[in-house]
N, C-alpha and C. Protein backbone atom coordinates (compact mmCIF):
# COMPACT_ATOMS: atom_id res chain seq x y z
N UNK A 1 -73.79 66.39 76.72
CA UNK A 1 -73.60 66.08 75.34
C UNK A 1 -73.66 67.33 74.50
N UNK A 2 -72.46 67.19 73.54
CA UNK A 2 -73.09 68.22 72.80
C UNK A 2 -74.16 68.33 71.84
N UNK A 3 -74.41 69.09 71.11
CA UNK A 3 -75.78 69.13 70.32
C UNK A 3 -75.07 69.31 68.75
N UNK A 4 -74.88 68.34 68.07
CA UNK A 4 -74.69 68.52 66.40
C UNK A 4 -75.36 69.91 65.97
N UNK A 5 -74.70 70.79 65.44
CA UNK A 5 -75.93 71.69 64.56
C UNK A 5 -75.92 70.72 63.17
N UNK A 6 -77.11 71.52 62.32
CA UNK A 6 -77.64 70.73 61.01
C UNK A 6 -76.93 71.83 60.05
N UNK A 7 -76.16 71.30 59.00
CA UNK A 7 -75.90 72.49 58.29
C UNK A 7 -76.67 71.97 56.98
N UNK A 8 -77.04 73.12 56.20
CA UNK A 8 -77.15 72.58 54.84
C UNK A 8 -77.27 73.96 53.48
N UNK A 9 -77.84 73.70 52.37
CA UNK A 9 -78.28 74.60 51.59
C UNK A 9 -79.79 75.26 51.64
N UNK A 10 -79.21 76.84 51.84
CA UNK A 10 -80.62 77.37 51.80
C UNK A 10 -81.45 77.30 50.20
N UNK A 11 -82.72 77.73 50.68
CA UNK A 11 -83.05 77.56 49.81
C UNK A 11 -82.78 78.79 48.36
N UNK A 12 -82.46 80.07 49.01
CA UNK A 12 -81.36 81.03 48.26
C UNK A 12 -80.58 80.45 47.60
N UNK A 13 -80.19 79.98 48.28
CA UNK A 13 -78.55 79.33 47.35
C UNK A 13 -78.84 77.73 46.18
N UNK A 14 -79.57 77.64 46.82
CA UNK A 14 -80.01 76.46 45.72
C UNK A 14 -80.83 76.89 44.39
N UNK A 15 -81.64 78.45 44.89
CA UNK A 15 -82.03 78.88 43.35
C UNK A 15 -80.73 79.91 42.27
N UNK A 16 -79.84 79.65 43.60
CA UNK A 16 -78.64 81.06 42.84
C UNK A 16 -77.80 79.89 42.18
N UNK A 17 -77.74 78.36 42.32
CA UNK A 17 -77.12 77.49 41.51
C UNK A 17 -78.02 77.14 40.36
N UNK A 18 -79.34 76.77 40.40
CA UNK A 18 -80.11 76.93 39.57
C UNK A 18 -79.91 77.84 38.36
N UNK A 19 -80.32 78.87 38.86
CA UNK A 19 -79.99 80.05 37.94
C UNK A 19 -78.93 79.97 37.29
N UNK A 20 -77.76 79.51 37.33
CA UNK A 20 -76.49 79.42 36.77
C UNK A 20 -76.47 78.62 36.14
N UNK A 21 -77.05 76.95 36.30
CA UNK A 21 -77.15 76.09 35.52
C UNK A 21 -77.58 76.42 34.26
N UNK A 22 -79.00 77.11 34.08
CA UNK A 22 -79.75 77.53 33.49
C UNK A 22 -79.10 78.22 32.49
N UNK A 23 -78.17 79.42 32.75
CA UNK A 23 -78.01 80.22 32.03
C UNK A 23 -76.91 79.12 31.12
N UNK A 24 -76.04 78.37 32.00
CA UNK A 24 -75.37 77.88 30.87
C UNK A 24 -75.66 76.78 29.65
N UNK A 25 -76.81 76.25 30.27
CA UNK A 25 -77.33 75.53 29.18
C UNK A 25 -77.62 76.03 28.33
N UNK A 26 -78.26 77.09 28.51
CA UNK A 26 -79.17 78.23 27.20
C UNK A 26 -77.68 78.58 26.38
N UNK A 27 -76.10 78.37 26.42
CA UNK A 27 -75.87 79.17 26.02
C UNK A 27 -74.63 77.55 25.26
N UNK A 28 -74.62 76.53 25.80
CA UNK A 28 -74.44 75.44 25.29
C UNK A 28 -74.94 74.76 24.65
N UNK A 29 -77.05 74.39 24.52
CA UNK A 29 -77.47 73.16 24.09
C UNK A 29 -77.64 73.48 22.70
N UNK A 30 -77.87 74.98 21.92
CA UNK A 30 -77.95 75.32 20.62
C UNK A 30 -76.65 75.19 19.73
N UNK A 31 -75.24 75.10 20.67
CA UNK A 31 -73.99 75.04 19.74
C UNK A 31 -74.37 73.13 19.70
N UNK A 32 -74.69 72.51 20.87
CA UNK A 32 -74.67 70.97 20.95
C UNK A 32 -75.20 70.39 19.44
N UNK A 33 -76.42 71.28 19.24
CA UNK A 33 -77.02 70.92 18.55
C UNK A 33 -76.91 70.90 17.04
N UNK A 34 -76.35 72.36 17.14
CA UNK A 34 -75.46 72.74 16.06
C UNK A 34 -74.44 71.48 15.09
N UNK A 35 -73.90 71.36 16.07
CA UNK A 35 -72.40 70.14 16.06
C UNK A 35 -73.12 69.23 15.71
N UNK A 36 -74.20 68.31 16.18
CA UNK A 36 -74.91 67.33 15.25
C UNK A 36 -75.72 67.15 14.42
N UNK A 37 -75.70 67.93 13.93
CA UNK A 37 -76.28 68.48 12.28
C UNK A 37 -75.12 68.81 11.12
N UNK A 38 -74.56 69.46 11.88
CA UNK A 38 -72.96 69.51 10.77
C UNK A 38 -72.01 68.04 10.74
N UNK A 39 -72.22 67.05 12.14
CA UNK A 39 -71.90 66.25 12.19
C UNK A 39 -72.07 64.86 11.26
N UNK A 40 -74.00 65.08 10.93
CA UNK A 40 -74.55 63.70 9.95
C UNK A 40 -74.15 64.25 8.39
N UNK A 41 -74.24 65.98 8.08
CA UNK A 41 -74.40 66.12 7.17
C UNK A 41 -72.41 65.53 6.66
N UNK A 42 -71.66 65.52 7.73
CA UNK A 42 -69.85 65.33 7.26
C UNK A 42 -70.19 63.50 7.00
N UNK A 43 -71.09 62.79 7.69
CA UNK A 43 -70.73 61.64 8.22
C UNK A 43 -71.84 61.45 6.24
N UNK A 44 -72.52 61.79 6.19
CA UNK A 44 -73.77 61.65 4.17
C UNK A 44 -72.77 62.46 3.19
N UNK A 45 -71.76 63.29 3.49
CA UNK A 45 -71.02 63.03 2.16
C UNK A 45 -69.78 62.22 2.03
N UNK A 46 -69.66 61.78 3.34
CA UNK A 46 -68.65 60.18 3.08
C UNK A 46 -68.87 59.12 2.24
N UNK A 47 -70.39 59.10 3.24
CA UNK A 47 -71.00 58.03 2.69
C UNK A 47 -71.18 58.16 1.51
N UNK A 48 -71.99 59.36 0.61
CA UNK A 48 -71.68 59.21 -0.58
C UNK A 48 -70.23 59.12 -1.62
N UNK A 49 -68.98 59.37 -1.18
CA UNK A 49 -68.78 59.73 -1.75
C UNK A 49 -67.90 58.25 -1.45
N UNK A 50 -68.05 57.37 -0.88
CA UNK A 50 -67.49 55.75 -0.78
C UNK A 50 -68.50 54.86 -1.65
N UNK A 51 -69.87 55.73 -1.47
CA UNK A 51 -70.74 54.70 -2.34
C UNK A 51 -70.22 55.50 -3.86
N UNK A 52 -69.80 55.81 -4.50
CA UNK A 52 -69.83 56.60 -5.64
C UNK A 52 -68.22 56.16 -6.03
N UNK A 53 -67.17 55.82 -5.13
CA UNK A 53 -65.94 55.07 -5.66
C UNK A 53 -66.37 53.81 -5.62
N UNK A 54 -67.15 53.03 -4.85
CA UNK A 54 -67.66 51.53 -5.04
C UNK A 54 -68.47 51.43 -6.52
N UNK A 55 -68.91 52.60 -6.94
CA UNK A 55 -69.60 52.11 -8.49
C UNK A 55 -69.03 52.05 -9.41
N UNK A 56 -67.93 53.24 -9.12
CA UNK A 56 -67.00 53.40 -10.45
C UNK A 56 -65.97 52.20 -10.12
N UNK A 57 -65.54 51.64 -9.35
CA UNK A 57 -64.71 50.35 -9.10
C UNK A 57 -65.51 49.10 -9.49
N UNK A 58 -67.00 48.99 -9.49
CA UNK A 58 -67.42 48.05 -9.95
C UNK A 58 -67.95 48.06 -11.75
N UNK A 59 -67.63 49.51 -11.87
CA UNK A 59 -68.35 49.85 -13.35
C UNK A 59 -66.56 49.03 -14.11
N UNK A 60 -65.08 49.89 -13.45
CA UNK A 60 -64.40 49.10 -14.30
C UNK A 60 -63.89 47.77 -14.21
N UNK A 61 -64.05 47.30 -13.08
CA UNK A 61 -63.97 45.72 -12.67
C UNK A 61 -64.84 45.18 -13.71
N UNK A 62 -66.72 45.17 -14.19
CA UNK A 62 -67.38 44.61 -14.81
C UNK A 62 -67.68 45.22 -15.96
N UNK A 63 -67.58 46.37 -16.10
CA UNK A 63 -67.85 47.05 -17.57
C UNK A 63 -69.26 47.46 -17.32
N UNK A 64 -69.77 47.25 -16.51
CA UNK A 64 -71.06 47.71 -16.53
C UNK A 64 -71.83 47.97 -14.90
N UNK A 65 -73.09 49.16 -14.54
CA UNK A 65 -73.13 49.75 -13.65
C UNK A 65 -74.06 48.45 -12.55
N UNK A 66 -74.06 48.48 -11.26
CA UNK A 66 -74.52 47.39 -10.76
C UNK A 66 -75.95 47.79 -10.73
N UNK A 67 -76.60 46.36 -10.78
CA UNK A 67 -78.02 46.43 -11.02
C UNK A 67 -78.71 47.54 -9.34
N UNK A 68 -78.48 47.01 -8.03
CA UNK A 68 -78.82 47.71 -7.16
C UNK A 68 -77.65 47.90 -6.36
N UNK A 69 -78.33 48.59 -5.42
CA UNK A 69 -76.97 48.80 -4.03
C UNK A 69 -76.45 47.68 -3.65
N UNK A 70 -77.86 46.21 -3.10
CA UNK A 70 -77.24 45.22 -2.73
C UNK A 70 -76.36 44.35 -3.87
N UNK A 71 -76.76 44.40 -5.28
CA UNK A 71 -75.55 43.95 -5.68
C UNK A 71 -74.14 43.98 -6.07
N UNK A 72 -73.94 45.58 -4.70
CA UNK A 72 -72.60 45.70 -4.67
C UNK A 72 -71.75 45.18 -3.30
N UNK A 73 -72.82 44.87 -2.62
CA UNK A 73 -72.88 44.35 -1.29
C UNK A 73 -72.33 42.86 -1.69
N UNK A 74 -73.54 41.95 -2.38
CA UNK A 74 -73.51 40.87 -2.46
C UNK A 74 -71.62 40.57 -3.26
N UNK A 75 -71.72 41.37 -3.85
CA UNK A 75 -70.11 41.08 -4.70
C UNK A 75 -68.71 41.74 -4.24
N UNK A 76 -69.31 41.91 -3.12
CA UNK A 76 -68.32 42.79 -1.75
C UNK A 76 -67.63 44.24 -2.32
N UNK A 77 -68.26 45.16 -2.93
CA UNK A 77 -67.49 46.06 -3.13
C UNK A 77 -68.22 47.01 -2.04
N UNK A 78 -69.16 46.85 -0.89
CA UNK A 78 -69.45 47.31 -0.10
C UNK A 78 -69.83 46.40 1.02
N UNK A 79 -69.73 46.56 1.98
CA UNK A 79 -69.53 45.81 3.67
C UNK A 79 -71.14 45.83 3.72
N UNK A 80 -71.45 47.05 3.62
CA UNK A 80 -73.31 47.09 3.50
C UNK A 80 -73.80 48.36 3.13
N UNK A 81 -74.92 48.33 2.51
CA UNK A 81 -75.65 49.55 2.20
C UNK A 81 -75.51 50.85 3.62
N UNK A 82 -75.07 51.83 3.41
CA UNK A 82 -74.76 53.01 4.15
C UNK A 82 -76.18 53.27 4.87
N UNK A 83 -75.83 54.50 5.95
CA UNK A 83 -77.36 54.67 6.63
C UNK A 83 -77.25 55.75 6.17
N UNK A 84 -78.25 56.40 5.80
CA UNK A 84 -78.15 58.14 5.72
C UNK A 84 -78.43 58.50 6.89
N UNK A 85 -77.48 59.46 7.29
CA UNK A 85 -77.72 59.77 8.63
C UNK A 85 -78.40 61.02 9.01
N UNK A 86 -79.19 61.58 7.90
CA UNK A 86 -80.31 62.81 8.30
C UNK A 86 -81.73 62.25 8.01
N UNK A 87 -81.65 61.24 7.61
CA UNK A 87 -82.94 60.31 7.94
C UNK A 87 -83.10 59.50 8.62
N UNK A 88 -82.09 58.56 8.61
CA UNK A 88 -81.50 57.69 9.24
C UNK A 88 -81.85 55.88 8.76
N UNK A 89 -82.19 55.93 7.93
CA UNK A 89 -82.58 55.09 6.85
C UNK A 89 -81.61 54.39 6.37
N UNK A 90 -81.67 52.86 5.50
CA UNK A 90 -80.41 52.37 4.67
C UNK A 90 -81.51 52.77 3.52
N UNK A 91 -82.81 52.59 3.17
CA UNK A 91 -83.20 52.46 1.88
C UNK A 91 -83.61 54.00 1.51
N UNK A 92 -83.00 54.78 2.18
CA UNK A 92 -83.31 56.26 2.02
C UNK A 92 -82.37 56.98 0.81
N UNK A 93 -81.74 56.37 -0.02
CA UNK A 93 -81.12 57.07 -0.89
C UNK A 93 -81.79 56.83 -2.33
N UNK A 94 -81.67 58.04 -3.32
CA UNK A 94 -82.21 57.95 -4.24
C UNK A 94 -80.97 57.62 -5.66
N UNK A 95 -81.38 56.49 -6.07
CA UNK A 95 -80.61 56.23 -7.33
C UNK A 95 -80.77 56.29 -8.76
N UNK A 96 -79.38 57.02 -9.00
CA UNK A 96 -79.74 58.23 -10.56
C UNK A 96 -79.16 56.74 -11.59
N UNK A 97 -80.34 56.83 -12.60
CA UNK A 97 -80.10 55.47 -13.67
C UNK A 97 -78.45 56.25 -14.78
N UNK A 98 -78.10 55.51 -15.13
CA UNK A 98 -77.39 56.10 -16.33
C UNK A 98 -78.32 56.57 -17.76
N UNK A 99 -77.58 57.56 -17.92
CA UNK A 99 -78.58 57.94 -19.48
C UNK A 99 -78.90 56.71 -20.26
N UNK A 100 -80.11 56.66 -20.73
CA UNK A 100 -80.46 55.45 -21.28
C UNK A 100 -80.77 53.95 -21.24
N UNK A 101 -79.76 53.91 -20.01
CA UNK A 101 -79.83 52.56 -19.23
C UNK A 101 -80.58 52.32 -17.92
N UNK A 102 -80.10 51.39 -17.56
CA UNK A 102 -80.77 51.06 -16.28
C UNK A 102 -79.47 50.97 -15.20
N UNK A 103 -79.33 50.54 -14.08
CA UNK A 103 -78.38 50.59 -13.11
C UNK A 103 -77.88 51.45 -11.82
N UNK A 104 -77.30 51.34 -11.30
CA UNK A 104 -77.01 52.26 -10.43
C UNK A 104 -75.34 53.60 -10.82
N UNK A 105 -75.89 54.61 -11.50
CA UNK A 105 -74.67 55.19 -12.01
C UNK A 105 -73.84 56.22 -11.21
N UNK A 106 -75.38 56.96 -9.98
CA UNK A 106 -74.84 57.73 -9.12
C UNK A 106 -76.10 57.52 -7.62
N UNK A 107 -75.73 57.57 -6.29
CA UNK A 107 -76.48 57.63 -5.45
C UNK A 107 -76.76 59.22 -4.84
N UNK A 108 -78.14 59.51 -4.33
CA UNK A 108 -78.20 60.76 -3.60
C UNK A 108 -79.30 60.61 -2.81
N UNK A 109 -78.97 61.90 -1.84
CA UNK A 109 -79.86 61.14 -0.40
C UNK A 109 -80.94 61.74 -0.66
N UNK A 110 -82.18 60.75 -0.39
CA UNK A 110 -83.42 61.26 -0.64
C UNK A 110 -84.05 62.47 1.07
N UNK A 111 -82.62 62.91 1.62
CA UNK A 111 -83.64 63.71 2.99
C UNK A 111 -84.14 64.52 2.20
N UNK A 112 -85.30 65.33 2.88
CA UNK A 112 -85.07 66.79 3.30
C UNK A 112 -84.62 67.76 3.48
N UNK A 113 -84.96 69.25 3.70
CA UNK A 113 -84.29 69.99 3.93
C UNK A 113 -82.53 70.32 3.11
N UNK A 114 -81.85 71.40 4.56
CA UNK A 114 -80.58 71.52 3.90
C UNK A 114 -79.41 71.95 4.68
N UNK A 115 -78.16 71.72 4.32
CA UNK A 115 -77.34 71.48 4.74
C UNK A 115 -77.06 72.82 5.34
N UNK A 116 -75.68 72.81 6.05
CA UNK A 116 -75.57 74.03 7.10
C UNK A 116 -75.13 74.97 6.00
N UNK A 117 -74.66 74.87 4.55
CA UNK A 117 -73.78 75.39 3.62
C UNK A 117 -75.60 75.96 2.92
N UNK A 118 -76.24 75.95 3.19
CA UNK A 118 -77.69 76.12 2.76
C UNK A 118 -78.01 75.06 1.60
N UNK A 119 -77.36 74.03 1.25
CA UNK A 119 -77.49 73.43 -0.45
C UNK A 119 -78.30 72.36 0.34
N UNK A 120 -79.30 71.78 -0.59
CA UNK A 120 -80.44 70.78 -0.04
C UNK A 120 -79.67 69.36 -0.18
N UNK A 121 -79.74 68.70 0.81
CA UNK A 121 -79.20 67.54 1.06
C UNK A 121 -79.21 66.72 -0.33
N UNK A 122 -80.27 66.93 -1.01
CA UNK A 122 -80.50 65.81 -2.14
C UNK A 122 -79.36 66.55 -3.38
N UNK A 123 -78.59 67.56 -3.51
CA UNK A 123 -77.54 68.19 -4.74
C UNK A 123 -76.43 67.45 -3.82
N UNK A 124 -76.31 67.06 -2.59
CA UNK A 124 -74.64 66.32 -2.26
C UNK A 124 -74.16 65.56 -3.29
């Protein structure tokens, strides 16, 4: 009979793939990361800037600014209150009254911090 030899990976070669893995992660997971941060901050000025044509569409539809977010929901000029996506919150946005009045005249996100453009999430 003959005798099978055993082949396999030394253990050399399994740290010389290692090593390679390694280096390329170090040189991928900071752009990864990159990309989803520039990613929420593209995905919070959509959102604002759909919640901010839904007010002015409901300011000239009714003549006047809606009492909250959900009652732009409830009267369908929005599908649903947005998530902010650097908090990740729906009730995370902060709403600017109109001079003098009460209502919802402009929305802005109550995160933290700041955007990749350096401007603090809450001036979007």
């Amino acid at each position: 009979m003959k005798h099978l030899a055993r082949r396999g990976f030394t253990l050399i070669e399994l740290l010389v793939v290692l090593a390679i893995m390694a280096s390329l992660l170090t040189l991928v997971v900071p752009r990864y990361f990159q990309q989803t941060d520039k990613a929420s901050e593209t995905v919070l000025k959509h959102n604002l800037v759909a919640m901010r044509d839904a007010i002015d569409k409901f300011y000239a539809d009714t003549g006047r600014y809606p009492a909250t977010l959900d009652e732009m929901v409830e009267r369908k000029y929005l599908r649903e209150v947005p998530v902010d996506p650097v908090s990740g919150k729906r009730d995370g946005w902060t709403v600017v009254n109109p001079e003098g009045g009460t209502g919802v005249y402009d929305v802005k996100s109550s995160s933290p911090g700041n955007g990749t453009d350096g401007k603090a999430y809450t001036e979007y």
